[in-house]
Protein backbone atom coordinates (compact mmCIF):
# COMPACT_ATOMS: atom_id res chain seq x y z
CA UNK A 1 -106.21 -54.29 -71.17
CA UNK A 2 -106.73 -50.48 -71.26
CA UNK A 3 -109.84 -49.20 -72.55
CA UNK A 4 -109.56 -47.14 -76.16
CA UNK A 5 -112.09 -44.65 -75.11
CA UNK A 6 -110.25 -44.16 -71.70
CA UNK A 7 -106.74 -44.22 -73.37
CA UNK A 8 -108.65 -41.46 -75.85
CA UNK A 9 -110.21 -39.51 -72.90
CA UNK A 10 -106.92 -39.48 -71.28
CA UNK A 11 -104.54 -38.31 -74.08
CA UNK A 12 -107.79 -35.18 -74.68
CA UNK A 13 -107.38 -34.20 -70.55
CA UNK A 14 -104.05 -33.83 -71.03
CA UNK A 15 -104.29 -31.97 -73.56
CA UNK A 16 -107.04 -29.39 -72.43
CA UNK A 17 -104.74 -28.91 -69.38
CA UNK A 18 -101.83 -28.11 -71.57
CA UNK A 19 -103.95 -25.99 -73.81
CA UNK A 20 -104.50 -23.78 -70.66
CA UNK A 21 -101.27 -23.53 -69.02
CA UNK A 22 -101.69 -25.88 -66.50
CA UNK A 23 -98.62 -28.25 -65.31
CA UNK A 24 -99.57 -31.85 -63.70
CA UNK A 25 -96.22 -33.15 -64.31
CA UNK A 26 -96.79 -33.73 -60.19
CA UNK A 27 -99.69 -35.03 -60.38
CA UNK A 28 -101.44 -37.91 -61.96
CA UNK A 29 -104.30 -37.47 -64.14
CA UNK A 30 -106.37 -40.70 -65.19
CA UNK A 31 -109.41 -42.02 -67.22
CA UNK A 32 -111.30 -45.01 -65.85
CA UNK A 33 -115.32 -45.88 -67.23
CA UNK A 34 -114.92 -42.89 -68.51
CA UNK A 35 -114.32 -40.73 -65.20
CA UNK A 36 -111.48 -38.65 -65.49
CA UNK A 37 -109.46 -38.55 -62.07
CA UNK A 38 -106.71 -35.40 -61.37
CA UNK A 39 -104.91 -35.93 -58.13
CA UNK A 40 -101.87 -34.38 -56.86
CA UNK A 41 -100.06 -30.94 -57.43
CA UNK A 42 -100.99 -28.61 -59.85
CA UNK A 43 -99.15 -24.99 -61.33
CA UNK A 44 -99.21 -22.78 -63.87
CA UNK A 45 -96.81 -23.32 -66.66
CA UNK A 46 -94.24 -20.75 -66.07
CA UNK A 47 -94.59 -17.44 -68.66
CA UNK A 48 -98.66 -17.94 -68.42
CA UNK A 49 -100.68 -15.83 -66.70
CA UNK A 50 -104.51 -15.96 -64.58
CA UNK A 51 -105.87 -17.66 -61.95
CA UNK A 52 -104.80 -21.24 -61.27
CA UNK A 53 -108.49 -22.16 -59.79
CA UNK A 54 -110.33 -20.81 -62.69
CA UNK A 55 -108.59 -22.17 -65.39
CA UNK A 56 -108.88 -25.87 -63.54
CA UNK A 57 -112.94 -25.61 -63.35
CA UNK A 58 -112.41 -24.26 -66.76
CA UNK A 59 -110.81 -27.02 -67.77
CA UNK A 60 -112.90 -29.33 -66.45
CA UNK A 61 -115.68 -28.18 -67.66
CA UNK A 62 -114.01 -28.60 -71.51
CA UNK A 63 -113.13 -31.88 -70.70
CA UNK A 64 -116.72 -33.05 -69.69
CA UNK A 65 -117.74 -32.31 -72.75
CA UNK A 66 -115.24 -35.27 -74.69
CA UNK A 67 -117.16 -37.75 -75.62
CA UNK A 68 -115.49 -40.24 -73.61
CA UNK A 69 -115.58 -38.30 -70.49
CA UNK A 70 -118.53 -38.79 -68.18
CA UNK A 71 -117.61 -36.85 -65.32
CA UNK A 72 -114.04 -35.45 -63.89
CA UNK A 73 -112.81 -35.40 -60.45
CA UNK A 74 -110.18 -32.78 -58.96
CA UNK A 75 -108.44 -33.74 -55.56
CA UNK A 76 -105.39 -31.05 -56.53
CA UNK A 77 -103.64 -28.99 -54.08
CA UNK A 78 -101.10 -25.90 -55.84
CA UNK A 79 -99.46 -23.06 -54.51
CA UNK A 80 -101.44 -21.08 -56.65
CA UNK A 81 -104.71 -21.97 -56.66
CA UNK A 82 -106.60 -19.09 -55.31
């Protein structure tokens, strides 16, 4: 049975990420004890603009701060993170 503060944690991710233009359709984000795993490829949603790499830490930084986040991990690759 899945956690309700994961399940919570993991719905507010993906939604940071999508806030700030960033597409993990490729990838696979997930919320486990409360640590929020992103793994796989990464892009900008087409029409946004700004570095790939910044808006990730960004993101992650935002997403730290949930409540039901303890800490995030990023193992992402992307053309576009520079």
């Amino acid at each position: 049975m899945v956690d309700p503060n994961d399940k919570r944690g993991n719905k507010s991710a993906r939604q940071e990420l999508s806030r700030r233009g960033i597409d993990v359709s490729r990838a696979d984000v997930r919320v486990s004890n409360g640590i929020c795993t992103i793994r796989g490829m990464i892009s900008r949603v087409s029409g946004t603009e700004g570095g790939l790499l910044a808006e990730v830490h960004l993101a992650a930084k935002a997403i730290r701060q949930k409540s039901e986040i303890r800490d995030v991990v990023l193992d992402v690759t992307g053309n576009q993170l520079k």
